[in-house]
N, C-alpha and C. Protein backbone atom coordinates (compact mmCIF):
# COMPACT_ATOMS: atom_id res chain seq x y z
N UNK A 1 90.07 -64.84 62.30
CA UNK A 1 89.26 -64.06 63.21
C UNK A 1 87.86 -64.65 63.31
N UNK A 2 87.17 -64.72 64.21
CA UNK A 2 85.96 -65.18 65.08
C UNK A 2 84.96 -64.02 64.09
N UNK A 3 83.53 -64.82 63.58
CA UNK A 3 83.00 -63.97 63.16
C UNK A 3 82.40 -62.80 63.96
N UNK A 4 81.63 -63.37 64.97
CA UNK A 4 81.17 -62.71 65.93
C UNK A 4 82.00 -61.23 66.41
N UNK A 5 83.02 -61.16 66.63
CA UNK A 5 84.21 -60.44 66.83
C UNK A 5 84.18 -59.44 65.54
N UNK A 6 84.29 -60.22 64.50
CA UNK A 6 84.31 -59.18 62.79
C UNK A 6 83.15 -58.59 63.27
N UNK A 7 81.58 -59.05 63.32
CA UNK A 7 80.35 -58.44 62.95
C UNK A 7 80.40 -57.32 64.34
N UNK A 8 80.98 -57.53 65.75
CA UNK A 8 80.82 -56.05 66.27
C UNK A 8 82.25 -55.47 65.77
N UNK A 9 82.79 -55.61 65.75
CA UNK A 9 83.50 -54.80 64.71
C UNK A 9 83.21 -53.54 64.11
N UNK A 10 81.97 -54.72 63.31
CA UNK A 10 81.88 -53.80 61.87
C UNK A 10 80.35 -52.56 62.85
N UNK A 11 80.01 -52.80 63.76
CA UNK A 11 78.96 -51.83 64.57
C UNK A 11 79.49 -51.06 65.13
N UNK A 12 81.14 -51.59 65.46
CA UNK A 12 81.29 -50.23 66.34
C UNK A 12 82.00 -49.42 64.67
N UNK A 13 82.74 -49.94 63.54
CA UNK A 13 82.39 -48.71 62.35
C UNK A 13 81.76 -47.95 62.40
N UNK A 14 80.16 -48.41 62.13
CA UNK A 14 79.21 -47.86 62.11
C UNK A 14 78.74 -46.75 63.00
N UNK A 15 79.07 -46.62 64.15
CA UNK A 15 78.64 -45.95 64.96
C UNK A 15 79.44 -45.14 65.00
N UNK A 16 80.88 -45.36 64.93
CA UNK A 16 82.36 -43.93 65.06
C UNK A 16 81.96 -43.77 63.22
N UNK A 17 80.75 -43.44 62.15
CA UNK A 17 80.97 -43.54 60.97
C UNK A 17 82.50 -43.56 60.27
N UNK A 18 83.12 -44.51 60.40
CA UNK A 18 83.64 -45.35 59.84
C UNK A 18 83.16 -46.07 58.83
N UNK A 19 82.99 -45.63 57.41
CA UNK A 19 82.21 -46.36 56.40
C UNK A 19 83.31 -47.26 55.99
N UNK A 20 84.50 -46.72 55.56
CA UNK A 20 85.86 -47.34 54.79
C UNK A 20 85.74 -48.57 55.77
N UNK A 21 86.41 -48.82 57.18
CA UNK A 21 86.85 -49.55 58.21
C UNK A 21 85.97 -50.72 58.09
N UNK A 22 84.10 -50.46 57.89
CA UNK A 22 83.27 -51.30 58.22
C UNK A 22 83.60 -52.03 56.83
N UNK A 23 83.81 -51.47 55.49
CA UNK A 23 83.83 -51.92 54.31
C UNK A 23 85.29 -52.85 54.01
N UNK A 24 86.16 -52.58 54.68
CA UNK A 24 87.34 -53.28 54.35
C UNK A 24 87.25 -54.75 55.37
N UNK A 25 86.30 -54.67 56.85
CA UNK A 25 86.18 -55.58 57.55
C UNK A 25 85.28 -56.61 56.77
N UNK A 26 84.49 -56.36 56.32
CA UNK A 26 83.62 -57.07 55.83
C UNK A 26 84.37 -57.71 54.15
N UNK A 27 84.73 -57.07 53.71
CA UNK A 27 85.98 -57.52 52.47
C UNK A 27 87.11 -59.13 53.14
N UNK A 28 87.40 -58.62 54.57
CA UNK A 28 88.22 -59.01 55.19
C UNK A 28 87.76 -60.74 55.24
N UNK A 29 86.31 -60.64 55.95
CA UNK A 29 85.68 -61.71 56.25
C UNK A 29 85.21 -62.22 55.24
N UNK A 30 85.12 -61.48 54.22
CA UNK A 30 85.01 -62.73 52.43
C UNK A 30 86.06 -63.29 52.09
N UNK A 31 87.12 -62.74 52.62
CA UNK A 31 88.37 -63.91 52.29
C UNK A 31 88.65 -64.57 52.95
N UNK A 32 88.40 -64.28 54.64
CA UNK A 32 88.75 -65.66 55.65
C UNK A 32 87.80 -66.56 55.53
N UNK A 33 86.76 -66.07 54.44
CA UNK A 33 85.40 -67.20 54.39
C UNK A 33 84.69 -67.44 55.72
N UNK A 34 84.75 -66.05 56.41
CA UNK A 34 84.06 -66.17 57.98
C UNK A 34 82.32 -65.64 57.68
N UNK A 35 81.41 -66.23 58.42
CA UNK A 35 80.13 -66.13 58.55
C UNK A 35 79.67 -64.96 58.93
N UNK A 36 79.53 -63.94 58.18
CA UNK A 36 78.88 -62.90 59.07
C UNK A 36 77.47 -62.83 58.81
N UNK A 37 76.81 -62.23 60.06
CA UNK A 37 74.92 -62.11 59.78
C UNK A 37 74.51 -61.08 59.23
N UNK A 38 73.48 -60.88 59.05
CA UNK A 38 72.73 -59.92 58.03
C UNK A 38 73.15 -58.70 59.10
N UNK A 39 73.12 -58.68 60.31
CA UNK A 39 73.32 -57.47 61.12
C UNK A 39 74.74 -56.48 60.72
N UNK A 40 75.69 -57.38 60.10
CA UNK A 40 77.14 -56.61 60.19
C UNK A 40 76.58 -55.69 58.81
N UNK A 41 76.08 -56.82 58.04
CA UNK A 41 76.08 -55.87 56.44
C UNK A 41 74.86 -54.96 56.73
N UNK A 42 74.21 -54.88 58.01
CA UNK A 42 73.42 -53.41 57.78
C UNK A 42 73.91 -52.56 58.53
N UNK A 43 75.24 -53.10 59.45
CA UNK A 43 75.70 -52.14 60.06
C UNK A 43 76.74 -51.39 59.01
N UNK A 44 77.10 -52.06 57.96
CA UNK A 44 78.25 -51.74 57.18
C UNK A 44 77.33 -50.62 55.96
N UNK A 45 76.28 -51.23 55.55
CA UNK A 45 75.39 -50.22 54.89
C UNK A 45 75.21 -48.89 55.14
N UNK A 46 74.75 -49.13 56.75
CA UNK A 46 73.94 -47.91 57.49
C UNK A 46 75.77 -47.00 57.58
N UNK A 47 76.86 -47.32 57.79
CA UNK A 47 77.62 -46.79 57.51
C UNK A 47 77.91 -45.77 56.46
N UNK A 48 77.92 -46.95 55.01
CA UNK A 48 78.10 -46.30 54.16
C UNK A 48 76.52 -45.06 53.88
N UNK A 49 75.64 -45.38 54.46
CA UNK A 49 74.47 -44.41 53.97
C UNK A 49 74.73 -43.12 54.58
N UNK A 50 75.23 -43.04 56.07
CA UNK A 50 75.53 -41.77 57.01
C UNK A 50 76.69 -41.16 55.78
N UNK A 51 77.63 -41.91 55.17
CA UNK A 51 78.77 -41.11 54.20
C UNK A 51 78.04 -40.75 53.07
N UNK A 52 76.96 -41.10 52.89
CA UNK A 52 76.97 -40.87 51.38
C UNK A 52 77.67 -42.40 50.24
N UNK A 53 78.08 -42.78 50.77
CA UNK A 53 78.57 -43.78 50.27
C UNK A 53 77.82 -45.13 49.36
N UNK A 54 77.03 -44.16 48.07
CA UNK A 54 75.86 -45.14 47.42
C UNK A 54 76.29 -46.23 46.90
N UNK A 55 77.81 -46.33 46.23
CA UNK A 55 78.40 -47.38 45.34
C UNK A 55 78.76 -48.28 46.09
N UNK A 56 79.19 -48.09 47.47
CA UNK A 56 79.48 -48.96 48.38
C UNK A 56 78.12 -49.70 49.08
N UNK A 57 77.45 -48.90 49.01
CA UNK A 57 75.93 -49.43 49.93
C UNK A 57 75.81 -50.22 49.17
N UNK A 58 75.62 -50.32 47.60
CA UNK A 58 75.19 -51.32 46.81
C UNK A 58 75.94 -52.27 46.51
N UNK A 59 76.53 -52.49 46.79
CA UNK A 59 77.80 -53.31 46.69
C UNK A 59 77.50 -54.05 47.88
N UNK A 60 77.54 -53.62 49.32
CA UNK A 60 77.08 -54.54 49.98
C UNK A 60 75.78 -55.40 49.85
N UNK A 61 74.31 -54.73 49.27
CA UNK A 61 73.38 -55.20 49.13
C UNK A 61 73.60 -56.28 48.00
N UNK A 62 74.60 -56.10 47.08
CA UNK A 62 74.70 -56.99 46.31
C UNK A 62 75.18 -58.42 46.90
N UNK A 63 76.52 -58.10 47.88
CA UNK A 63 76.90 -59.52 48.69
C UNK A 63 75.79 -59.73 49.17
N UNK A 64 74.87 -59.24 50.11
CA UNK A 64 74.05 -59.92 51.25
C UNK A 64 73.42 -61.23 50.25
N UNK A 65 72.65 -61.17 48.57
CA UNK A 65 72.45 -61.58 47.72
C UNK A 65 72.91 -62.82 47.56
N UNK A 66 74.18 -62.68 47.41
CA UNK A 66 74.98 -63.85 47.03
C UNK A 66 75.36 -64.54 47.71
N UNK A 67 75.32 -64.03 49.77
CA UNK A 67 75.73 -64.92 50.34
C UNK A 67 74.24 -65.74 50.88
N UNK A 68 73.05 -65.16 50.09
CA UNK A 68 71.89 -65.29 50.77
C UNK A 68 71.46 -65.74 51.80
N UNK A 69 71.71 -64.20 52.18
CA UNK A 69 71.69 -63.77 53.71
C UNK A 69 69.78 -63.74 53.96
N UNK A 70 69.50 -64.02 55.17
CA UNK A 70 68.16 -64.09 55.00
C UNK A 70 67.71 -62.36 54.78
N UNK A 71 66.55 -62.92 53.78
CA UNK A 71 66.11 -61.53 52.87
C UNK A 71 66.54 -60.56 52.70
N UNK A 72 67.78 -60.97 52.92
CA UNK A 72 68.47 -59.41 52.18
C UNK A 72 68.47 -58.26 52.96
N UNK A 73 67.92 -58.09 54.38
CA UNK A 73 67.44 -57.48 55.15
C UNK A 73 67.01 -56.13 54.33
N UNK A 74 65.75 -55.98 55.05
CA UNK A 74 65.00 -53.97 54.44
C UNK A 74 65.72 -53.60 54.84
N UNK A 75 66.47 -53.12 56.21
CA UNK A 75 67.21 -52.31 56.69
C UNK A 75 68.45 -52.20 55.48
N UNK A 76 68.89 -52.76 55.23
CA UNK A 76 69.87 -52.86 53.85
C UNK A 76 69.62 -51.74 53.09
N UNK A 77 68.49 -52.48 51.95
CA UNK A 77 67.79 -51.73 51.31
C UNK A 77 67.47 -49.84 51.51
N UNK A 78 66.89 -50.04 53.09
CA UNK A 78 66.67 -48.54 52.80
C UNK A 78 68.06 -47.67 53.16
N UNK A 79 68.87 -48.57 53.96
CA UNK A 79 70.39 -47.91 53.73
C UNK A 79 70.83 -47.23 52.26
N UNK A 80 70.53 -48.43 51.12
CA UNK A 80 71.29 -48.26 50.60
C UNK A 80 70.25 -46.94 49.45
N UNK A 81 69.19 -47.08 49.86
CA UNK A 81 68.03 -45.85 49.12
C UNK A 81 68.74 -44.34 49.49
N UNK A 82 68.57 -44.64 50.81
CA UNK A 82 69.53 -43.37 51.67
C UNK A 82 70.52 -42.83 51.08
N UNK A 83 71.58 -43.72 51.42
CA UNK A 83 72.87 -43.20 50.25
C UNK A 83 72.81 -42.67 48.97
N UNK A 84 71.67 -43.48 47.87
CA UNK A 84 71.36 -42.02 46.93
C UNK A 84 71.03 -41.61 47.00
N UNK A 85 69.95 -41.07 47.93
CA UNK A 85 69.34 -39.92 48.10
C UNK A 85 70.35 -39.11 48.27
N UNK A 86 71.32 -39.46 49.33
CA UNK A 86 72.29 -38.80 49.55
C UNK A 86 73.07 -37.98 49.04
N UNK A 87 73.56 -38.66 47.90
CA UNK A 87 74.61 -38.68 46.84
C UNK A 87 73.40 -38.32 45.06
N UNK A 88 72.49 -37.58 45.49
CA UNK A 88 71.69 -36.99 44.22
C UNK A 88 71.61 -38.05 43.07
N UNK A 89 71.26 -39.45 43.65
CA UNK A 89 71.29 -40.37 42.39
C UNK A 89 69.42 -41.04 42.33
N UNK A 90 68.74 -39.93 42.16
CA UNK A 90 67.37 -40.19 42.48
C UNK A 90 66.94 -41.79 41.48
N UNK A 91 67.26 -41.64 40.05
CA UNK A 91 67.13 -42.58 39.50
C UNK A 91 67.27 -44.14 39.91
N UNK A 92 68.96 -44.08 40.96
CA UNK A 92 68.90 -45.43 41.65
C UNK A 92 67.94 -45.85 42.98
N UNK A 93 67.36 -44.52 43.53
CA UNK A 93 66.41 -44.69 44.41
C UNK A 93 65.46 -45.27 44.07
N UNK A 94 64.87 -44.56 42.88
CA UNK A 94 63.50 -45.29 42.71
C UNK A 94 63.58 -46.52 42.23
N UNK A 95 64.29 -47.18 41.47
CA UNK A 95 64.90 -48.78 41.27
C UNK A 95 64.88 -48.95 42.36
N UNK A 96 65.43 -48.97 43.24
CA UNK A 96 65.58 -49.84 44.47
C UNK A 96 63.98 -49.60 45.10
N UNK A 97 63.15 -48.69 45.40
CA UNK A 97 61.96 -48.35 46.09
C UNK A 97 61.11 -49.66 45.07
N UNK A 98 61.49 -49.67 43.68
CA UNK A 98 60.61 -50.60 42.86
C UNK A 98 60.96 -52.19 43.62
N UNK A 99 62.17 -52.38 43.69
CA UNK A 99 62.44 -53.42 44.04
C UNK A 99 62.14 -53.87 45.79
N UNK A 100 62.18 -53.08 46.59
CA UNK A 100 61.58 -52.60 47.97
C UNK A 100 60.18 -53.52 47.31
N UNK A 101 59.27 -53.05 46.73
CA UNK A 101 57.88 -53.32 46.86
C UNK A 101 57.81 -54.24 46.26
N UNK A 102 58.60 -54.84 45.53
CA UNK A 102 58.29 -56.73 45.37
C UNK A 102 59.18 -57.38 46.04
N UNK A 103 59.84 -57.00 47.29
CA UNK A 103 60.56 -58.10 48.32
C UNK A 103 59.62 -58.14 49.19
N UNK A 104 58.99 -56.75 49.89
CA UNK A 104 58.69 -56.95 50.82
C UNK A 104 57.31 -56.33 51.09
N UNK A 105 56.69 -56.69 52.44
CA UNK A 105 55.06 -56.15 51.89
C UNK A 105 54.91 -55.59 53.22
N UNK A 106 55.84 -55.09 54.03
CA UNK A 106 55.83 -54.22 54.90
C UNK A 106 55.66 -53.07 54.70
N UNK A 107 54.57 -52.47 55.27
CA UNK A 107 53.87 -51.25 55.69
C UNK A 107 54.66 -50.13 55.87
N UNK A 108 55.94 -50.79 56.83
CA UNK A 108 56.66 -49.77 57.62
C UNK A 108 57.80 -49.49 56.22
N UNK A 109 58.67 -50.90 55.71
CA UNK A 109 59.64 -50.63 54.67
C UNK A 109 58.70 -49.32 53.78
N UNK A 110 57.47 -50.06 52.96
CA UNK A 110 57.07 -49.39 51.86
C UNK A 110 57.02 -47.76 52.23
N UNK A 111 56.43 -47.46 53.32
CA UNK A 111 56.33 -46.04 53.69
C UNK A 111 57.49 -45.25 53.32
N UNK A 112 58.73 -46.20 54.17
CA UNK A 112 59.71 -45.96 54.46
C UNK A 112 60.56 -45.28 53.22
N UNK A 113 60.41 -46.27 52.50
CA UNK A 113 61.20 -46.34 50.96
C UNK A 113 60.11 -45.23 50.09
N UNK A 114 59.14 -44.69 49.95
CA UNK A 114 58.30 -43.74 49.25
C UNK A 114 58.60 -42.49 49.96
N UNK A 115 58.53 -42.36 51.15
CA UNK A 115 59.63 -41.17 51.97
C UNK A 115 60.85 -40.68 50.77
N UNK A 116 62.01 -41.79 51.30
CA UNK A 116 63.01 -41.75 50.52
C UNK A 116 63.40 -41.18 49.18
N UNK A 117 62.07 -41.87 48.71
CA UNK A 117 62.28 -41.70 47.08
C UNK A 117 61.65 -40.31 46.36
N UNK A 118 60.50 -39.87 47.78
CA UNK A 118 59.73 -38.43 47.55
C UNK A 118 60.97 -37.55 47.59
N UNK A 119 61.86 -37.63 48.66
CA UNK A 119 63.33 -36.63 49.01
C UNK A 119 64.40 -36.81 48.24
N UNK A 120 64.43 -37.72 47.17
CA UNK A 120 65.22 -37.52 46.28
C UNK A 120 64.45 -37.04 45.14
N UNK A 121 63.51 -37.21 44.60
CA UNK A 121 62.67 -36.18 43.24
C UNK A 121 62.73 -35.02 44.07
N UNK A 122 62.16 -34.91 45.00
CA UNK A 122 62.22 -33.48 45.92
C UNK A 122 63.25 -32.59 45.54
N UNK A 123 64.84 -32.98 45.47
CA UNK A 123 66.10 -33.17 45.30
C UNK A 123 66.61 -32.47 44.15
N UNK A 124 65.78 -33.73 43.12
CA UNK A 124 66.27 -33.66 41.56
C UNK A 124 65.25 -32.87 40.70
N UNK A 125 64.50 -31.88 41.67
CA UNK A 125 63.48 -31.24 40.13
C UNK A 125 62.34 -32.20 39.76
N UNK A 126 62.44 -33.69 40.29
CA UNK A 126 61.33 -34.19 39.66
C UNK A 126 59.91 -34.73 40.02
N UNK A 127 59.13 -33.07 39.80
CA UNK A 127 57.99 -32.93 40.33
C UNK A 127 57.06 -34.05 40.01
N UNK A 128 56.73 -34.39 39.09
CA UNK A 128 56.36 -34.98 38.36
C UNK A 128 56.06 -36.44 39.22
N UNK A 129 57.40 -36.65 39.10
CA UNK A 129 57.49 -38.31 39.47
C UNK A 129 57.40 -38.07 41.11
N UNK A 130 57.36 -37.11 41.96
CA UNK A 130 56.36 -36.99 43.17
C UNK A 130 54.95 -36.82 42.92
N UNK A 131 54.73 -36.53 42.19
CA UNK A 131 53.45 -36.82 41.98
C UNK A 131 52.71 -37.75 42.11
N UNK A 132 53.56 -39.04 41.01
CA UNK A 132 53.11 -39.83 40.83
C UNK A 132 53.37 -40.99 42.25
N UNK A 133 54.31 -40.62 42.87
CA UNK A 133 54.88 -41.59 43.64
C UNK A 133 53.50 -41.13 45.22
N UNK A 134 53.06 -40.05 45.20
CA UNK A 134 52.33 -39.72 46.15
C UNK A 134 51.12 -40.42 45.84
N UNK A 135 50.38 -40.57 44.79
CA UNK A 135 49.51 -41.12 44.23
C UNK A 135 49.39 -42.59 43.94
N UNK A 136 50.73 -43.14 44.31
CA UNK A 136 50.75 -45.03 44.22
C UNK A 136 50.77 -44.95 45.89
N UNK A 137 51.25 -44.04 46.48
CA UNK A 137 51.29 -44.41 48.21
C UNK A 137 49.64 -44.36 48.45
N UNK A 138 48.92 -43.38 47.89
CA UNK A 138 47.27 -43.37 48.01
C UNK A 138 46.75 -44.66 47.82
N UNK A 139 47.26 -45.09 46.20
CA UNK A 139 46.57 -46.96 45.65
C UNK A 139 47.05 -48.12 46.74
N UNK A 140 48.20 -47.69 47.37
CA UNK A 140 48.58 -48.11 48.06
C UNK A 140 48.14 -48.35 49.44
N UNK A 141 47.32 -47.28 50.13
CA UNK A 141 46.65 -47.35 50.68
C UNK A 141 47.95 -47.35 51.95
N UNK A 142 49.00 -46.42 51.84
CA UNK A 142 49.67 -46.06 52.97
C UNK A 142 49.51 -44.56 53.05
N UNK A 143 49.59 -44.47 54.46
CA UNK A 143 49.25 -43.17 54.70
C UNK A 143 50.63 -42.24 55.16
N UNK A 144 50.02 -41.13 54.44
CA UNK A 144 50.70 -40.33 54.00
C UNK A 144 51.16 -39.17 55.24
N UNK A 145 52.59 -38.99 55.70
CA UNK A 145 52.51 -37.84 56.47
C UNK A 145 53.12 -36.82 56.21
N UNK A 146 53.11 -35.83 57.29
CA UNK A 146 53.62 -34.16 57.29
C UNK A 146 54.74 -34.35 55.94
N UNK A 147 56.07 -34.94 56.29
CA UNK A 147 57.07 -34.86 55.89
C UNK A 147 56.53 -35.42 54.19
N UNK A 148 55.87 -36.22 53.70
CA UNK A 148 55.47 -36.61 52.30
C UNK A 148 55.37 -35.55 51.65
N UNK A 149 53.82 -34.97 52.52
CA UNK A 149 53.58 -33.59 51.93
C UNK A 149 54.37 -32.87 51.61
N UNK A 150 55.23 -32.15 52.35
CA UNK A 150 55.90 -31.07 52.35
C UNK A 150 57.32 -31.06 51.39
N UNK A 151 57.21 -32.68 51.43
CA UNK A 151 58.31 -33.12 50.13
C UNK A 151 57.89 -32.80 48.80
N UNK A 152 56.40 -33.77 48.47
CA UNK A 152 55.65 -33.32 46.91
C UNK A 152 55.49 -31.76 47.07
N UNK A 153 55.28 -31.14 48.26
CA UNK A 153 54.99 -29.69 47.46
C UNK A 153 56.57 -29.09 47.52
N UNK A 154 57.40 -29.31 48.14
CA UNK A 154 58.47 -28.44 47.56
C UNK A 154 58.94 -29.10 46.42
N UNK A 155 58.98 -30.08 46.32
CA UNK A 155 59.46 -30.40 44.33
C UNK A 155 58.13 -29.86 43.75
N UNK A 156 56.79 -29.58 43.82
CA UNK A 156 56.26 -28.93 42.94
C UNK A 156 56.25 -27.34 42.77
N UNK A 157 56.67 -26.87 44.15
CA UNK A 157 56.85 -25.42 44.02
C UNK A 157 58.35 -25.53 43.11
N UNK A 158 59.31 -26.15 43.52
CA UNK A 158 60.84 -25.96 42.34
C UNK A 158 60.47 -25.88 41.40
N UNK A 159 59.43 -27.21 40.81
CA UNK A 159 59.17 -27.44 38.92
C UNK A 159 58.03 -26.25 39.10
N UNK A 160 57.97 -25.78 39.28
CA UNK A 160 57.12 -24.33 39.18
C UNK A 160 55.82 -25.11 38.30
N UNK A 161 55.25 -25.85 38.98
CA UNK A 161 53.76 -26.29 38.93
C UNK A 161 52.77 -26.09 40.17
N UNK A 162 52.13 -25.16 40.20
CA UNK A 162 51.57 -24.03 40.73
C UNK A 162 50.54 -24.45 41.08
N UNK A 163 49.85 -24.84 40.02
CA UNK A 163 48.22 -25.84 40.81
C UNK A 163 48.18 -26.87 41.22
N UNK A 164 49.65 -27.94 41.35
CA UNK A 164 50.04 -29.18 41.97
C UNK A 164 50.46 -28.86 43.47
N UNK A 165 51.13 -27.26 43.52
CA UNK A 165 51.98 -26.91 45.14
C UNK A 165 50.46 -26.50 45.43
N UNK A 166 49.97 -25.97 44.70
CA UNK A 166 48.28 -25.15 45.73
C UNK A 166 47.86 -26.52 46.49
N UNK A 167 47.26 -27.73 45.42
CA UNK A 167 46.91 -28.96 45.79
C UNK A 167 47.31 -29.39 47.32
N UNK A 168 48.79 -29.52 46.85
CA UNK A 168 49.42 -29.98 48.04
C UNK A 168 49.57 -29.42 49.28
N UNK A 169 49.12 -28.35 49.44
CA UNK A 169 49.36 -27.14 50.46
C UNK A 169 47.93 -27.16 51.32
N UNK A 170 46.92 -27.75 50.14
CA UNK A 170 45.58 -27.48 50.78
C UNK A 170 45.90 -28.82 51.08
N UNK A 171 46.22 -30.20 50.57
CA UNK A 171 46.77 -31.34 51.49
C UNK A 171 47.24 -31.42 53.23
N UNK A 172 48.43 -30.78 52.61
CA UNK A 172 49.29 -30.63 54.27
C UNK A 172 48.35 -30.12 55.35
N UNK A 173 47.41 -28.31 54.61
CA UNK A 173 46.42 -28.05 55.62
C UNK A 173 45.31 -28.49 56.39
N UNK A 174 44.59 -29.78 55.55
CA UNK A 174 43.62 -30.59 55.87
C UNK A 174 44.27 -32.26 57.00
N UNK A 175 45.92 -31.91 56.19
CA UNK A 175 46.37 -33.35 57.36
C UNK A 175 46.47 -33.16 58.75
N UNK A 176 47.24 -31.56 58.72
CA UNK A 176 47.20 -31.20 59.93
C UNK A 176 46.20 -30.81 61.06
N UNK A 177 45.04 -30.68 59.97
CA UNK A 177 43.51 -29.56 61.02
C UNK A 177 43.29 -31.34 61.24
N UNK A 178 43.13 -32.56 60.91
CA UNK A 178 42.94 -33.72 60.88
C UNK A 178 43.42 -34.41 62.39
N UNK A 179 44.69 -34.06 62.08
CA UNK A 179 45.93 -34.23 63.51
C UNK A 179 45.18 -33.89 64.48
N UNK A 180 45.51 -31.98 64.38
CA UNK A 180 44.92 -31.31 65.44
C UNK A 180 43.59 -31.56 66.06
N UNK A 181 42.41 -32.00 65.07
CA UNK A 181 41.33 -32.45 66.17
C UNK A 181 41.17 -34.01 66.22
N UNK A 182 42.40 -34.62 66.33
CA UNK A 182 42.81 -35.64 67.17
C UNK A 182 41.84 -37.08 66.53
């Protein structure tokens, strides 16, 4: 089979979520030793991320690796962040968000991936480590929106830390009066 042919293939998976279909095509094309581009394995990712499908997401991020595919694509990556978030595996999120910020020095990924990783502590009870993760996006010097906020303060209202949700509440209120006068 024609790679070109495998890689929409594996998009139209993706799009009918078809995670299995995109994952067995792409299996398919490691044994015909056919070329596929970084596009199929983020279409095959973004698959497995809509399922939930974290063991599989990583699994692909692991081939893109080995076939070194150019950079591994972010889109990959935050697929495969997605999927644990998905699948309540906050711990593999933030590994991967660590590894996110020494591939790549995009603005948009890093945001992207500190999102991610706020909605899985959000998730798992762990106020704490929103905390801290809100506070490297500050050193970081990315800016922070609605949805951040409202992430650190509902994991701090769960861990029932009371003067961290006040914090954050008078946060969200100052981002928004900010917004609002434009």
């Amino acid at each position: 089979l024609d790679s070109e042919l495998l890689g929409s293939a594996v998009v139209a998976c993706q799009r009918g979520q078809a995670w299995a279909a995109a994952f067995r095509l792409l299996l398919r094309a490691s044994h015909l030793a056919a070329d596929l581009d970084v596009a199929a394995y983020n279409a095959a990712a973004g698959a497995c991320k809509d399922s939930g499908r974290w063991l599989e997401a990583l699994l692909l991020l692991s081939s893109t690796r080995t076939k070194a595919l150019p950079a591994s694509s972010g889109v990959t990556f935050m697929s495969c962040m997605a999927a644990s978030e998905k699948a309540h595996q906050w711990q593999l999120c933030i590994s991967l968000l660590r590894e996110l910020l020494i591939c790549w020095d995009s603005a948009s990924y890093c945001q992207e991936g500190f999102g991610c990783a706020l909605l899985a502590c959000r998730h798992s009870l762990a106020w704490q480590l929103c905390l801290d993760l809100v506070a490297e996006m500050g050193s970081r010097r990315l800016e922070l929106n609605h949805i951040h906020y409202q992430d650190a303060l509902a994991a701090t209202i769960r861990g029932s830390a009371p003067s961290s949700a006040l914090n954050f509440a008078a946060a969200l209120r100052a981002w928004a009066l900010q917004r609002w006068r434009g």
